[in-house]
C-alpha atoms as a PDB file:
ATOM      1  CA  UNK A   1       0.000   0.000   0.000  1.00  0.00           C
ATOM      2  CA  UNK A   2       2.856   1.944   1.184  1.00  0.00           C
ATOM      3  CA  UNK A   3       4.730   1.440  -2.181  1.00  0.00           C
ATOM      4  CA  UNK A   4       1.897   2.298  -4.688  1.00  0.00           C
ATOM      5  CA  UNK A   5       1.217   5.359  -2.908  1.00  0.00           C
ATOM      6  CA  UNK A   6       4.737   6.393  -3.153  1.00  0.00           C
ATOM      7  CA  UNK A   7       5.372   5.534  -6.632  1.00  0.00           C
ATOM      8  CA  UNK A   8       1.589   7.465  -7.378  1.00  0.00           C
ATOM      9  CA  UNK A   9       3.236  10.263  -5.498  1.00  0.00           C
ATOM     10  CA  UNK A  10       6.734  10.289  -7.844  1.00  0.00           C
ATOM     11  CA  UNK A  11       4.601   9.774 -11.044  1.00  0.00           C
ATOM     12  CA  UNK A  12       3.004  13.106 -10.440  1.00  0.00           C
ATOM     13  CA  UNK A  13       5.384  14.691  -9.839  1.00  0.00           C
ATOM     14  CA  UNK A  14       7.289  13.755 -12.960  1.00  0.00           C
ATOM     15  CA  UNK A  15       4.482  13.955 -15.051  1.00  0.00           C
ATOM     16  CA  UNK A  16       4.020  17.533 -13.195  1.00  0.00           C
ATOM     17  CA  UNK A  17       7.693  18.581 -14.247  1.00  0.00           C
ATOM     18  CA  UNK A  18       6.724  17.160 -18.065  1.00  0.00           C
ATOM     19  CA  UNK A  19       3.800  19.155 -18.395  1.00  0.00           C
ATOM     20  CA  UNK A  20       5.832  22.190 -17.333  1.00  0.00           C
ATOM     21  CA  UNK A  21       8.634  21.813 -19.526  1.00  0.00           C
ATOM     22  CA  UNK A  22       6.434  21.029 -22.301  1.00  0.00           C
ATOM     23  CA  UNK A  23       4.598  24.316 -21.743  1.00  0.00           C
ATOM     24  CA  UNK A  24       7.339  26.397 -21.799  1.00  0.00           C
ATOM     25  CA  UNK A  25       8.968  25.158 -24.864  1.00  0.00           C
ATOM     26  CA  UNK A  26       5.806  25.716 -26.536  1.00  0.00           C
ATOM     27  CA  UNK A  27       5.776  29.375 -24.486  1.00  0.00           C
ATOM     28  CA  UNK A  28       9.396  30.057 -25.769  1.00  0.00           C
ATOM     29  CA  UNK A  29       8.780  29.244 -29.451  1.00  0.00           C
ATOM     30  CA  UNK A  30       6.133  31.893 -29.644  1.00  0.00           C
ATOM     31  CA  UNK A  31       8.145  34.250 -28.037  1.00  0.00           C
ATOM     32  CA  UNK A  32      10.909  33.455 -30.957  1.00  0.00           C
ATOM     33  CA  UNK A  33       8.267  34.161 -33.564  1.00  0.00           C
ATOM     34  CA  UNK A  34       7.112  37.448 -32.309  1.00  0.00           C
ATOM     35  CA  UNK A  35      10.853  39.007 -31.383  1.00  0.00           C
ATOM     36  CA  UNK A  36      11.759  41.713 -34.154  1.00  0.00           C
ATOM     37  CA  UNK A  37      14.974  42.979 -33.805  1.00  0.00           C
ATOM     38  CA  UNK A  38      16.227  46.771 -35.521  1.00  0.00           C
ATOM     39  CA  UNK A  39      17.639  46.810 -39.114  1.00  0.00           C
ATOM     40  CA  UNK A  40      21.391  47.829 -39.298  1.00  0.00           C
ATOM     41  CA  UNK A  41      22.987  49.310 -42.178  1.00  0.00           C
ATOM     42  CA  UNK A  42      27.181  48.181 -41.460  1.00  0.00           C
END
């Protein structure tokens, strides 16, 4: 009982830290696709 609840516990939080990463990939792609940076002439 002990064991399933622990290993319940430490999927969670993995899947937790997954969905988290996963969202800020997706966050920091569209940030990339709406940066504009300044024209400069060399």
């Amino acid at each position: 009982m002990i064991t399933a609840l622990i290993f319940g516990i430490h999927g969670i939080v993995w899947g937790g830290a997954f969905l988290i990463l996963i969202y800020l990939i997706i966050r920091r792609v569209k940030e990339k696709e709406e940066e504009t940076f300044e024209d400069r002439d060399n």
